[in-house]
Protein backbone atom coordinates (compact mmCIF):
# COMPACT_ATOMS: atom_id res chain seq x y z
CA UNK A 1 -21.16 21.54 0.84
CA UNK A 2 -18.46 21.61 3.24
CA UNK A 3 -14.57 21.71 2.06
CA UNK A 4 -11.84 19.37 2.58
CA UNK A 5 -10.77 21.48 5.70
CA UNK A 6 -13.76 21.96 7.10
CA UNK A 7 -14.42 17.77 6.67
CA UNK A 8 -11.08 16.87 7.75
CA UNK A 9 -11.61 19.15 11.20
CA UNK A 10 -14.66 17.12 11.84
CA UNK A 11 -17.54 18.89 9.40
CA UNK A 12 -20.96 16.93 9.19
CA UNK A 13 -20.27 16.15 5.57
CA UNK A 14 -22.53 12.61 5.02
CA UNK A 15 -19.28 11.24 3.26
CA UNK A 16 -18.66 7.97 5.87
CA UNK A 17 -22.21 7.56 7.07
CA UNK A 18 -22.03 4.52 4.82
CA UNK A 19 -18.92 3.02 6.72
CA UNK A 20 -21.70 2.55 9.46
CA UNK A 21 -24.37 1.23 7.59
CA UNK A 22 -22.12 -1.92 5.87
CA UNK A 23 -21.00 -2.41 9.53
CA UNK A 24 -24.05 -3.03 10.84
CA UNK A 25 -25.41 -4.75 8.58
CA UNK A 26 -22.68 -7.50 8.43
CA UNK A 27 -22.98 -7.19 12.19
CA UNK A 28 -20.12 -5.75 13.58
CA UNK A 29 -18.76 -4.07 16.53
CA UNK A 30 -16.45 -0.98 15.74
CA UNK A 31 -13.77 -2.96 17.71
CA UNK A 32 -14.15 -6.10 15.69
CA UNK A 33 -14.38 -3.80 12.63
CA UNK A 34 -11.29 -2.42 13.82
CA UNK A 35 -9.48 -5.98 14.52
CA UNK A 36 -10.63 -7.21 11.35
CA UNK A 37 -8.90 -4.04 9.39
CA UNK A 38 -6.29 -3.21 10.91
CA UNK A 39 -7.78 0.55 11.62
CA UNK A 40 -7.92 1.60 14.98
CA UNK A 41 -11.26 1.92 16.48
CA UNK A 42 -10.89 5.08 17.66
CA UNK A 43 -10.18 6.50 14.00
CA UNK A 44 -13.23 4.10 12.88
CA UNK A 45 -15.38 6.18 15.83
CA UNK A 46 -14.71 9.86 14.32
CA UNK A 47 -15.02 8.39 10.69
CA UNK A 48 -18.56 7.16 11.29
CA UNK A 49 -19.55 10.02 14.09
CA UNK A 50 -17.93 13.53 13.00
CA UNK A 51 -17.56 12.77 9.40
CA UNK A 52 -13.40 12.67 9.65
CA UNK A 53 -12.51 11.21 6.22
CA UNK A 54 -10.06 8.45 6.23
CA UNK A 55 -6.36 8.14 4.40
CA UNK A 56 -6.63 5.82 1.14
CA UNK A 57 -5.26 2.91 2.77
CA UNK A 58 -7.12 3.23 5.89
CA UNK A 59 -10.43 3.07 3.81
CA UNK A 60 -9.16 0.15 1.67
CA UNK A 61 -8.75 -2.06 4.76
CA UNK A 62 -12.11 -0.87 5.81
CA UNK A 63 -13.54 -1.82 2.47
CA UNK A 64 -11.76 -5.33 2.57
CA UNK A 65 -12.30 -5.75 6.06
CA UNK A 66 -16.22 -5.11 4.76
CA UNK A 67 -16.70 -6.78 1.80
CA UNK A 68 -17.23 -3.52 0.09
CA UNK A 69 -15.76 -1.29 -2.54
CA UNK A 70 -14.18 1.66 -1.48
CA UNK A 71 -16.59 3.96 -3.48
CA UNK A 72 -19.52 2.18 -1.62
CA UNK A 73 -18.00 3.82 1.37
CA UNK A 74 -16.68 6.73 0.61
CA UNK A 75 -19.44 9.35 -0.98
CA UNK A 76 -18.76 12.92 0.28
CA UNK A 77 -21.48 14.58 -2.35
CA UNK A 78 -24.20 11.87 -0.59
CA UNK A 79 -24.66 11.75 -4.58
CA UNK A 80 -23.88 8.20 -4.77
CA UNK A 81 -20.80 8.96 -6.78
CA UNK A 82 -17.09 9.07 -5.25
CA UNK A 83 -15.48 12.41 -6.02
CA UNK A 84 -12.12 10.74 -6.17
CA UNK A 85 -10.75 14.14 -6.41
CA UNK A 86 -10.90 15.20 -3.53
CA UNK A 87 -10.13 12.62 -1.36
CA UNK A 88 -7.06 13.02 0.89
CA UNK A 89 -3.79 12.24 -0.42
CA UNK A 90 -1.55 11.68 2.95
């Protein structure tokens, strides 16, 4: 399992490979994704392709924007629980 560091530096963690799923399925674009939340689409890019994890409030507004719950995001162990622990505090 990769750290924090190692995630926040771009690791292959599987923590935001669900961010991609919901979007597709509710058929979105990254850009509308990113119009929709707020996030830029950029940041929305290296969340779903390098496994960058996003601030809190950044991944609210993605779960909003999504329908979704933050934890059905946001599971770094791919264990289907959210380690709220260590998820990034700034």
């Amino acid at each position: 399992m990769l750290s924090l560091r190692e995630r926040r530096k771009g690791g292959t963690g599987s923590g935001m490979v669900l961010l991609k799923k919901k979007r597709i399925e509710r058929n979105l674009t990254q850009k509308e994704l990113a119009e929709l939340s707020g996030v830029p689409q950029q940041n929305i890019s290296a969340y779903e392709s390098s496994g960058r994890i996003p601030r809190a409030d950044a991944l609210c507004a993605l779960a909003a924007a999504l329908g979704a719950t933050m934890d059905e995001l946001y599971r770094p162990d791919g264990d289907g629980r959210p380690d709220v622990d260590r998820m990034p505090e700034d």
